[in-house]
C-alpha atoms as a PDB file:
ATOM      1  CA  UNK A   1       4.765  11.616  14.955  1.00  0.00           C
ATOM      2  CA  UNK A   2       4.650  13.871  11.563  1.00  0.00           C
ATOM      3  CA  UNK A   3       7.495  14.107   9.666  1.00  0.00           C
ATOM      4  CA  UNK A   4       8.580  18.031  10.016  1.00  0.00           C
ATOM      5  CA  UNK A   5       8.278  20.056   6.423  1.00  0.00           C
ATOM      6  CA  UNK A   6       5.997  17.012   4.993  1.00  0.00           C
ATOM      7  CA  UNK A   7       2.160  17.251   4.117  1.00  0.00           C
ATOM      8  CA  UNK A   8       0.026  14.559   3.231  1.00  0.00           C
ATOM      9  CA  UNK A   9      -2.934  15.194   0.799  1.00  0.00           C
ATOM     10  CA  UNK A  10      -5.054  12.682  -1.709  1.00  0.00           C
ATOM     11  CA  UNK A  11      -3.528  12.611  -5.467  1.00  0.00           C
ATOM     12  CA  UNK A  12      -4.841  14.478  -8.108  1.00  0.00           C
ATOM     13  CA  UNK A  13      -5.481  14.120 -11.365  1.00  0.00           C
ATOM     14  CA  UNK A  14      -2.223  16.314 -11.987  1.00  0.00           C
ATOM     15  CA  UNK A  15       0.077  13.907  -9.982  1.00  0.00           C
ATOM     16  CA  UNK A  16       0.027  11.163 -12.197  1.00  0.00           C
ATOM     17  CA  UNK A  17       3.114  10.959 -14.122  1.00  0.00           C
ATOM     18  CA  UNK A  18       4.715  12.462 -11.070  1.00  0.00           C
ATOM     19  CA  UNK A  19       3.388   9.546  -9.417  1.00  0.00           C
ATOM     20  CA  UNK A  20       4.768   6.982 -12.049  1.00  0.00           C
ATOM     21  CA  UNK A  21       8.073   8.600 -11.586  1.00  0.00           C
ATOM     22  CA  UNK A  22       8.294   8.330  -7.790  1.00  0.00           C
ATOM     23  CA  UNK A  23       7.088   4.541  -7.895  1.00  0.00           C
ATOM     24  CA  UNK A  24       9.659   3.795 -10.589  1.00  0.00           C
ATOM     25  CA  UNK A  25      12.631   5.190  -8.792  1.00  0.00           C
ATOM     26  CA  UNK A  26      11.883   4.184  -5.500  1.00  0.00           C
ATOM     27  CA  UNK A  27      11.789   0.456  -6.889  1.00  0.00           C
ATOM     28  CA  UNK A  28      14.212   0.776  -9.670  1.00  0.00           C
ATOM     29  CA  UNK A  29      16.910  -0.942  -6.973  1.00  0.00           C
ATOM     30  CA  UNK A  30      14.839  -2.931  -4.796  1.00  0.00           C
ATOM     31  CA  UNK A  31      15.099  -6.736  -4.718  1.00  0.00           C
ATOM     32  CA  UNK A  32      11.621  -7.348  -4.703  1.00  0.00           C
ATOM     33  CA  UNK A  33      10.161  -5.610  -7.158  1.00  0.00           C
ATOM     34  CA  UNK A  34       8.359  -6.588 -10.472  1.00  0.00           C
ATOM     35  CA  UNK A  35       9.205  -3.874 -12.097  1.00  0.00           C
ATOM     36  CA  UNK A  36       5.638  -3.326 -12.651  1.00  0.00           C
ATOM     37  CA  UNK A  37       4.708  -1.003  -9.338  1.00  0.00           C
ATOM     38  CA  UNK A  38       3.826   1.907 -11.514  1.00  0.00           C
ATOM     39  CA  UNK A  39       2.009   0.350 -14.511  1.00  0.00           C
ATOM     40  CA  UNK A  40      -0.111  -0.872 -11.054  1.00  0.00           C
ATOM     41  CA  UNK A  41      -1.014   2.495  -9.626  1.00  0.00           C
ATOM     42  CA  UNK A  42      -1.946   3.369 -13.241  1.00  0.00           C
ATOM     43  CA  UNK A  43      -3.934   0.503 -13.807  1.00  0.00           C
ATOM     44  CA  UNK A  44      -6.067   0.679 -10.492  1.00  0.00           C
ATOM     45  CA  UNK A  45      -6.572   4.728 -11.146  1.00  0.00           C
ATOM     46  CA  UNK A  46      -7.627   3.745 -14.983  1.00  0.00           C
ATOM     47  CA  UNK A  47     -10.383   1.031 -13.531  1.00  0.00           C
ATOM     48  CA  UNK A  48     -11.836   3.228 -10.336  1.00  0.00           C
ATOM     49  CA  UNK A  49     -10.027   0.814  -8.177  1.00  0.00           C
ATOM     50  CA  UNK A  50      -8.045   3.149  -6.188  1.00  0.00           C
ATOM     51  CA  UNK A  51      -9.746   3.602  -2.249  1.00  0.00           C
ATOM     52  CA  UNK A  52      -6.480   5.863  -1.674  1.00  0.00           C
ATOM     53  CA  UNK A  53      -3.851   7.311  -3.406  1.00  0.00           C
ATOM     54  CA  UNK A  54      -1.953   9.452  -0.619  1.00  0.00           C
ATOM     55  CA  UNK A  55       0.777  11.532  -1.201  1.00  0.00           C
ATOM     56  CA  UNK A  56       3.278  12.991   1.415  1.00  0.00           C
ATOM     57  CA  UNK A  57       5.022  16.470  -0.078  1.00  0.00           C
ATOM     58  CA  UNK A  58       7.330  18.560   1.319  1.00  0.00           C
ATOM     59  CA  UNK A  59       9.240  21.596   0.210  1.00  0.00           C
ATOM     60  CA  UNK A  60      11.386  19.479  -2.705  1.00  0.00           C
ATOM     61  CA  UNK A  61       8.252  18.051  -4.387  1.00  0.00           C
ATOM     62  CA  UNK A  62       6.792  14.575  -3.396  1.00  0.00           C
ATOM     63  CA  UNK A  63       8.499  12.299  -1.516  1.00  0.00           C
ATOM     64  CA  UNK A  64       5.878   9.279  -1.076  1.00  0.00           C
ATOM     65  CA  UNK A  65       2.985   7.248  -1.941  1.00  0.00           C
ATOM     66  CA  UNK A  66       0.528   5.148  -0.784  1.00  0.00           C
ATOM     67  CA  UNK A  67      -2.297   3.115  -2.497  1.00  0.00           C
ATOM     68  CA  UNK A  68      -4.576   1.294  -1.152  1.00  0.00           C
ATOM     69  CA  UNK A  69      -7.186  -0.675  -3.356  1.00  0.00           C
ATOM     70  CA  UNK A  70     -10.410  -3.131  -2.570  1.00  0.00           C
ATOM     71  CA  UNK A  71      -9.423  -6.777  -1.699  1.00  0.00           C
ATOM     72  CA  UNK A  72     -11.163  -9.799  -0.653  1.00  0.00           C
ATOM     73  CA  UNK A  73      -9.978 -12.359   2.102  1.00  0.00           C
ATOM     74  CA  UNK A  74     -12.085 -15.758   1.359  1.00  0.00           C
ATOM     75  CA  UNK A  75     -15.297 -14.724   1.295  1.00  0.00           C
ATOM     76  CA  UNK A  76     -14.703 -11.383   3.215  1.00  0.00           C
ATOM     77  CA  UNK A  77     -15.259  -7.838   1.827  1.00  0.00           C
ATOM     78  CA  UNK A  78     -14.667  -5.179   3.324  1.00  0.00           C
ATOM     79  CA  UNK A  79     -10.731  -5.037   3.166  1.00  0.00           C
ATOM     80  CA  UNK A  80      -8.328  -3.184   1.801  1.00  0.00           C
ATOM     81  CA  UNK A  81      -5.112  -4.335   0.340  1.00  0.00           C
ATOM     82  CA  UNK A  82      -1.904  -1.466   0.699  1.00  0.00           C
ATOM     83  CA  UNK A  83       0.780  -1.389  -1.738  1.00  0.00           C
ATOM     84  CA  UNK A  84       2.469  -0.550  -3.576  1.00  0.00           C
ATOM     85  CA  UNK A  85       4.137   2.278  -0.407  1.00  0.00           C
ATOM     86  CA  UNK A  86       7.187   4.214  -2.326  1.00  0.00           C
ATOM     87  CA  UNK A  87       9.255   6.489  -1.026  1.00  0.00           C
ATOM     88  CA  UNK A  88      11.718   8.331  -3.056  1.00  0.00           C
ATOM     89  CA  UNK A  89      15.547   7.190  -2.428  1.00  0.00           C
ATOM     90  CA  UNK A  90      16.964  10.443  -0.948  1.00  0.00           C
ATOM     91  CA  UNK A  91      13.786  10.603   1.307  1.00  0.00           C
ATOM     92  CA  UNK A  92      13.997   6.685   2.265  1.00  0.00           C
ATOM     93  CA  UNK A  93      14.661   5.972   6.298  1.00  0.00           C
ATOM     94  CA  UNK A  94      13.098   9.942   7.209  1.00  0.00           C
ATOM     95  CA  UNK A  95       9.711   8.671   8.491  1.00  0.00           C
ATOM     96  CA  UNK A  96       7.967   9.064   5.293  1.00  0.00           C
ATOM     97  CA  UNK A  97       6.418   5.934   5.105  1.00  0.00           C
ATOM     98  CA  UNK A  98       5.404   5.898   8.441  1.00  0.00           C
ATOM     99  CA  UNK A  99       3.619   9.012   8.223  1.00  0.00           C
ATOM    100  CA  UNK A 100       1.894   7.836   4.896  1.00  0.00           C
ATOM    101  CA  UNK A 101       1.270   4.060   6.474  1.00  0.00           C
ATOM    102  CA  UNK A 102      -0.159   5.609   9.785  1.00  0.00           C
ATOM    103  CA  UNK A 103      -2.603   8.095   7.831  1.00  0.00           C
ATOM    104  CA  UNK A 104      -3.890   5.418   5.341  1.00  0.00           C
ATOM    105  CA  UNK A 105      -4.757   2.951   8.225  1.00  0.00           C
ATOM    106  CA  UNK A 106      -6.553   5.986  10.134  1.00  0.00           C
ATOM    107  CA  UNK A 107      -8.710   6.464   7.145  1.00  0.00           C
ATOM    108  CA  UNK A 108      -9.254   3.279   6.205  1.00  0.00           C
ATOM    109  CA  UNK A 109     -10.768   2.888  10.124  1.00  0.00           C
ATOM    110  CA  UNK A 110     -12.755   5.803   9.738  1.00  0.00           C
ATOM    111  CA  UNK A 111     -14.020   4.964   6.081  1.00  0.00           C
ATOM    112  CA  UNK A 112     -15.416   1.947   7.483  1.00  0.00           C
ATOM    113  CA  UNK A 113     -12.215  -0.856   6.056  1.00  0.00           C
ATOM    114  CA  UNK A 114     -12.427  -3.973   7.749  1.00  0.00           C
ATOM    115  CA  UNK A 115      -9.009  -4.183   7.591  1.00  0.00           C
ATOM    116  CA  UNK A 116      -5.734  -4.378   5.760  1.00  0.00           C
ATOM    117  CA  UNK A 117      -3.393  -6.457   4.020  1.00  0.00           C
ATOM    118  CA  UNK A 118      -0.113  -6.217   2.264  1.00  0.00           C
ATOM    119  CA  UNK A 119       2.455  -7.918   1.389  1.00  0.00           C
ATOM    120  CA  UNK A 120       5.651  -6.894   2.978  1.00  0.00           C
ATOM    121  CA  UNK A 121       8.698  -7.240   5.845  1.00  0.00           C
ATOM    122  CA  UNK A 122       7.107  -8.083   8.926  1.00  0.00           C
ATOM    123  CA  UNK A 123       9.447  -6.379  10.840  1.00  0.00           C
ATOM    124  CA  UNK A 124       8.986  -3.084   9.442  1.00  0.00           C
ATOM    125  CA  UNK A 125       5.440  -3.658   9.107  1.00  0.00           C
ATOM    126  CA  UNK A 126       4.743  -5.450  12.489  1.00  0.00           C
ATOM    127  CA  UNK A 127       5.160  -1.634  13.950  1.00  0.00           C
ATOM    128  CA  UNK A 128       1.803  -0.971  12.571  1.00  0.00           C
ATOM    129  CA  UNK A 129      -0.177  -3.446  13.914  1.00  0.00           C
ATOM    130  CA  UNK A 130       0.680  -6.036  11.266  1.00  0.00           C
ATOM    131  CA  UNK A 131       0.714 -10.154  11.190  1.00  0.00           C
ATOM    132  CA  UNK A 132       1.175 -12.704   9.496  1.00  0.00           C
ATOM    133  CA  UNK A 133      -1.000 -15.509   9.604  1.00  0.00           C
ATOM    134  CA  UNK A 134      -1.072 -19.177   7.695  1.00  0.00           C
ATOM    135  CA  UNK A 135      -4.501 -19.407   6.979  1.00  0.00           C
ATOM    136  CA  UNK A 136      -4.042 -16.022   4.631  1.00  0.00           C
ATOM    137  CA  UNK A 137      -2.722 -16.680   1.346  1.00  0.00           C
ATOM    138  CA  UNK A 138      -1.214 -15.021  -1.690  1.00  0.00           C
ATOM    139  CA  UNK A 139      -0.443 -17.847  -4.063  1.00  0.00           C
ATOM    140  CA  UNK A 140       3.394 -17.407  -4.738  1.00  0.00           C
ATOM    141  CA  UNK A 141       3.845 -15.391  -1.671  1.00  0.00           C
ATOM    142  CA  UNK A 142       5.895 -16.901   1.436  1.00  0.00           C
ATOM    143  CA  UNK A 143       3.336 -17.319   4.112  1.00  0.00           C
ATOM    144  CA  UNK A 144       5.582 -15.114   6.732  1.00  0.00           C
ATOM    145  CA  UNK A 145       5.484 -12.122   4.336  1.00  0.00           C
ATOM    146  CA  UNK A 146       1.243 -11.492   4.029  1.00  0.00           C
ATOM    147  CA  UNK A 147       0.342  -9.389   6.407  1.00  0.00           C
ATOM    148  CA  UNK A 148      -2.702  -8.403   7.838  1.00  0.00           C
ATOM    149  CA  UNK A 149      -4.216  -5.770  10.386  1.00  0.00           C
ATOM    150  CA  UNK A 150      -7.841  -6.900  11.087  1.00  0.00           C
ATOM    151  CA  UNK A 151      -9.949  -3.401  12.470  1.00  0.00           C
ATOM    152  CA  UNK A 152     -13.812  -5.464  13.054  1.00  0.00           C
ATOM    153  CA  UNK A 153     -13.638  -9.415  12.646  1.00  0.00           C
ATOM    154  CA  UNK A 154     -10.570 -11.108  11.511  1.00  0.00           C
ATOM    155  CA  UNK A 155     -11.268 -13.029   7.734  1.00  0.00           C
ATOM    156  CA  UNK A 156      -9.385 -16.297   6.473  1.00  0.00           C
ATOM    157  CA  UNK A 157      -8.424 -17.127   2.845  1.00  0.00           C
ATOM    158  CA  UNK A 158      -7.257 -16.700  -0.601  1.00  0.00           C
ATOM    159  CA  UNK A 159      -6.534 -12.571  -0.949  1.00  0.00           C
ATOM    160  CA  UNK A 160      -8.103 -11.964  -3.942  1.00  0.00           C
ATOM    161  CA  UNK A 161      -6.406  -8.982  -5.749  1.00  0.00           C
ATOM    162  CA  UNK A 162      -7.476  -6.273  -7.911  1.00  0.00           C
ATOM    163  CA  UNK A 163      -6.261  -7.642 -11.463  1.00  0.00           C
ATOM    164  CA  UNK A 164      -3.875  -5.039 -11.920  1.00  0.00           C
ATOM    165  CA  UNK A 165      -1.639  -6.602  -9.666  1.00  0.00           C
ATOM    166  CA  UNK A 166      -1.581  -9.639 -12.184  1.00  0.00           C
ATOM    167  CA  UNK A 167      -1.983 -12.422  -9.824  1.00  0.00           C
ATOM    168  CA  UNK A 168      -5.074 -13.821 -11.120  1.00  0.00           C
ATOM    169  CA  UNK A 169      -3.359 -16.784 -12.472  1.00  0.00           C
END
């Protein structure tokens, strides 16, 4: 269901900092952050390595963002990894991530994705479609918490990250 008074659009080249800014306060209090969810976003933009960068706006500026960026599971291509998703704090528990989460997984259909992963809370993610599943891994990551929504034929293996994300170790 949309989110009333909230559009969702691609970035431009103009969002940027506003971008950083949302990221950064959106994560400035969360447990499981790395503090480096914004130098991310920057880094995939700055290498051509963002497949979508999707913003939901409404009436008090942006409220959300999505990124989604080229992953590998095993062998597999094809997939998409999401995250960071960042929703500003006074926005947070309206739907906005939904919306954002439920347009980036219709696009990445269309567009041909083979599927997506993410690391995240499988109960908020679950709603989408998500799973985990032992035999996906993210060194470092608890096996419950990698998630994946297979759209053609399911893949099995090492997620192999853009190296912005820094886990390339």
């Amino acid at each position: 269901m949309p989110v009333p008074g909230l559009t969702l659009r691609d970035e431009t080249l103009e969002d940027a900092e506003a971008i950083r800014r949302l990221i950064t306060e959106a994560f400035r209090d969360a447990a499981h952050s790395s503090g480096t969810e914004a130098q991310i976003v920057d880094d995939l933009r700055a290498a051509g390595a963002l497949t979508l960068s999707l913003l939901a706006e409404g009436d008090d500026g942006i409220a959300g963002h999505l990124a989604a960026s080229p992953v590998r599971i095993g062998e597999a291509p094809g997939w998409s990894g999401i995250g960071p998703v960042a929703v500003r704090p006074d926005r947070q528990s309206q739907g906005v991530a939904s919306a954002l989460m439920k347009a980036a997984l219709a696009r990445l259909r269309a567009e041909g994705a083979q599927g997506a992963v993410l690391v995240g809370d499988p109960a908020y993610y679950g709603r989408f479609g998500f799973a985990a599943d032992p035999r996906i891994v993210v060194p470092g990551i608890p096996a419950g918490y990698v998630l994946a929504l297979p759209f053609a034929q399911p893949a099995y293996g090492r997620v192999r990250y853009h190296p912005a994300f820094g886990l390339e170790n």
